[in-house]
C-alpha atoms as a PDB file:
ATOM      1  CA  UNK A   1      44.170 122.971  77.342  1.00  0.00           C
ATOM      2  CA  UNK A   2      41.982 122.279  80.046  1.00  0.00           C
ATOM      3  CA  UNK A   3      38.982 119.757  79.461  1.00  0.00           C
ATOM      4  CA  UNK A   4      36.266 119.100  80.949  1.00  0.00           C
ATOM      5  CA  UNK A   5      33.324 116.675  80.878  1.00  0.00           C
ATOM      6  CA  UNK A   6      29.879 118.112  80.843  1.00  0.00           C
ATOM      7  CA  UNK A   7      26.470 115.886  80.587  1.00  0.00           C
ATOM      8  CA  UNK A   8      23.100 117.289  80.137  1.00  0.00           C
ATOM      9  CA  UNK A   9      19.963 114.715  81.086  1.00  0.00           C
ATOM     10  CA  UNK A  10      16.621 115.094  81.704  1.00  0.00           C
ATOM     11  CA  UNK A  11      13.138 115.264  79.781  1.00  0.00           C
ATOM     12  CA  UNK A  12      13.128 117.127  76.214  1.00  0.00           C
ATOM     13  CA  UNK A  13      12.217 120.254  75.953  1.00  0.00           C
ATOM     14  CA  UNK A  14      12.778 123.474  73.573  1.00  0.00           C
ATOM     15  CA  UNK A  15      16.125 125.361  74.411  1.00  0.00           C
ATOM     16  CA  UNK A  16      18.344 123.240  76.294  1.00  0.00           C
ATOM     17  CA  UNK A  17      21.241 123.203  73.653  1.00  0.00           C
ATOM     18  CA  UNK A  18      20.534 126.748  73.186  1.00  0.00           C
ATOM     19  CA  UNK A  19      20.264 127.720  76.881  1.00  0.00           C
ATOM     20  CA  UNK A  20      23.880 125.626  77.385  1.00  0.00           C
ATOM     21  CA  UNK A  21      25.942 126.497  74.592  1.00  0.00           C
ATOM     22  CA  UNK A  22      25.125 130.226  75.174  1.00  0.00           C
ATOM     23  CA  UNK A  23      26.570 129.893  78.582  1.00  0.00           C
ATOM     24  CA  UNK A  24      29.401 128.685  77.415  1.00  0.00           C
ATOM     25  CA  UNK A  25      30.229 130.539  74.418  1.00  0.00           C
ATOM     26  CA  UNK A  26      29.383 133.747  76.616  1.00  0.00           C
ATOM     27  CA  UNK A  27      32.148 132.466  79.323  1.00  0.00           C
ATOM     28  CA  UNK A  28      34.432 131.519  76.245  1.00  0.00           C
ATOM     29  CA  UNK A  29      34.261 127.733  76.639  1.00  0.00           C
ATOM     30  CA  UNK A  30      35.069 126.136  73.462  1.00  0.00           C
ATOM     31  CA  UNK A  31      32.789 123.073  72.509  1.00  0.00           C
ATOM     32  CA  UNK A  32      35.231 120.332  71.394  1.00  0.00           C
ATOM     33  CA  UNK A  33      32.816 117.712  70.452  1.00  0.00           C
ATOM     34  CA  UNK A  34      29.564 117.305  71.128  1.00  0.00           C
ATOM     35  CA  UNK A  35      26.943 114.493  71.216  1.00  0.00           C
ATOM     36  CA  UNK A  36      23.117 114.377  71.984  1.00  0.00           C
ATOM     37  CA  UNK A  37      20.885 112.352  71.552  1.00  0.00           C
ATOM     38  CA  UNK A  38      16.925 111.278  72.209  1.00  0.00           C
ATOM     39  CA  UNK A  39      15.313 108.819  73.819  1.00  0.00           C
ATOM     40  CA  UNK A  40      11.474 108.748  73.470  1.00  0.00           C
ATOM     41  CA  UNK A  41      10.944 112.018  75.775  1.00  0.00           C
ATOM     42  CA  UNK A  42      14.390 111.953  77.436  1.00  0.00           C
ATOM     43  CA  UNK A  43      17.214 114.451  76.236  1.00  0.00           C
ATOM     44  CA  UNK A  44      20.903 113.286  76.869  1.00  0.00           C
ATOM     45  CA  UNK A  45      23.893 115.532  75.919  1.00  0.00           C
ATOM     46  CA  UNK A  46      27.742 115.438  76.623  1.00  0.00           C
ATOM     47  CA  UNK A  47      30.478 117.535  75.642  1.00  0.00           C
ATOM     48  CA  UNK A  48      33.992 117.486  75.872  1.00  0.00           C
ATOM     49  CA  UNK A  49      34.710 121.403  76.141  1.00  0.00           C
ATOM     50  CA  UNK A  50      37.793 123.445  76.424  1.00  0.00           C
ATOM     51  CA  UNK A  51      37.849 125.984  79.450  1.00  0.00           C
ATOM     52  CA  UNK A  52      41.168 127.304  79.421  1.00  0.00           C
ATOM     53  CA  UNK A  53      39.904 130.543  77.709  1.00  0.00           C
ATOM     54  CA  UNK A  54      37.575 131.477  80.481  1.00  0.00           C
ATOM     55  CA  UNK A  55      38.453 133.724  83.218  1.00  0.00           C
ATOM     56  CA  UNK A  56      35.994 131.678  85.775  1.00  0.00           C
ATOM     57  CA  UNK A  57      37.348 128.726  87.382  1.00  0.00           C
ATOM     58  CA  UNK A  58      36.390 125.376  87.161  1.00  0.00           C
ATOM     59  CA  UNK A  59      34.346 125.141  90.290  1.00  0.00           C
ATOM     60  CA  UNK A  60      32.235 128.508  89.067  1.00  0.00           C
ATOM     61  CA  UNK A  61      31.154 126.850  85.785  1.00  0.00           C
ATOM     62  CA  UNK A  62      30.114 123.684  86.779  1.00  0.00           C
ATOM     63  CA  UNK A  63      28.324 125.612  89.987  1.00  0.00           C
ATOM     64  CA  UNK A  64      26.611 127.679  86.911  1.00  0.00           C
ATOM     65  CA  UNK A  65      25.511 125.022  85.163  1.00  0.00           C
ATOM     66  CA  UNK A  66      24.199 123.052  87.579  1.00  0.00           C
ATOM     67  CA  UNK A  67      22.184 126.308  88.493  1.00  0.00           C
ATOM     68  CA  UNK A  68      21.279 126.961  84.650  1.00  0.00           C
ATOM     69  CA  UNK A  69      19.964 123.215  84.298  1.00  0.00           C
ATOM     70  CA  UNK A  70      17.520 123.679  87.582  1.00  0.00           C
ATOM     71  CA  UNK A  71      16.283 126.380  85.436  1.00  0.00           C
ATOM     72  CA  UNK A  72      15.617 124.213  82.929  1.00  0.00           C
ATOM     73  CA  UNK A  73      14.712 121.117  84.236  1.00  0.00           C
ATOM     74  CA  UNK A  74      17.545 118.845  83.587  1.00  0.00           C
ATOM     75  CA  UNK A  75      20.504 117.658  85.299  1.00  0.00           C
ATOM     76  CA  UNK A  76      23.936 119.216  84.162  1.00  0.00           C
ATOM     77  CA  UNK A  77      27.161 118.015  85.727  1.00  0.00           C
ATOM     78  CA  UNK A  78      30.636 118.966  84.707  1.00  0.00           C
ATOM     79  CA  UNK A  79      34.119 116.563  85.384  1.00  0.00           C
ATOM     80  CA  UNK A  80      37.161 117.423  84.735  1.00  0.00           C
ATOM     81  CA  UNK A  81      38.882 115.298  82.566  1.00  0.00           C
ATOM     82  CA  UNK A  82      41.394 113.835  84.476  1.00  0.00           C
ATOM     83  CA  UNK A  83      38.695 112.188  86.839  1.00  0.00           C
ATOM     84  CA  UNK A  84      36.623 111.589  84.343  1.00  0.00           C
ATOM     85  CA  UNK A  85      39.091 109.658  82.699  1.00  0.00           C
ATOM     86  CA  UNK A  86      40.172 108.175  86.079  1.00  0.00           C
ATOM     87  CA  UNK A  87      36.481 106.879  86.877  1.00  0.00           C
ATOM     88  CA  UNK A  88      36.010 105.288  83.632  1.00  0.00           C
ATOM     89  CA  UNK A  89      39.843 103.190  82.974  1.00  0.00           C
ATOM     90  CA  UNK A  90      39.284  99.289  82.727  1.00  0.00           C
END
């Protein structure tokens, strides 16, 4: 299994679960867990999602996402789970 880290924030608007999870479930990315979550106008998200079924790499996906959440109007950024882990040990 390879995990990743991926964090949506930015102000609320309609789609932005929608407009993520489709990319992912059409690049076979399995949602793990999932938590959002709002703040008076602002939208935060993160996943922990499985990409080991998807025939892009790593670096494609999070490149994609970042592109899909310009579209959008938020920030998207994907870590691997290893760093992300690394980054955040006491």
């Amino acid at each position: 299994m390879k995990k990743t880290i991926i964090t949506v924030v930015g102000k609320d608007t309609v789609g932005i679960i929608a407009k993520v999870c489709t990319y992912l479930a059409n690049n076979r990315v399995n949602i793990l867990d999932i938590s959002q979550t709002i703040v008076q106008e602002y939208f935060n998200m993160m996943m922990i999602a499985d990409i080991s079924g998807s025939e892009k790499a790593f670096d494609t996906i999070a490149d994609e996402l970042t592109q899909i959440g310009e579209e959008i109007g938020v920030v998207v950024k994907c870590q691997r789970e290893e760093i992300f882990n690394s980054m955040h040990r006491i």
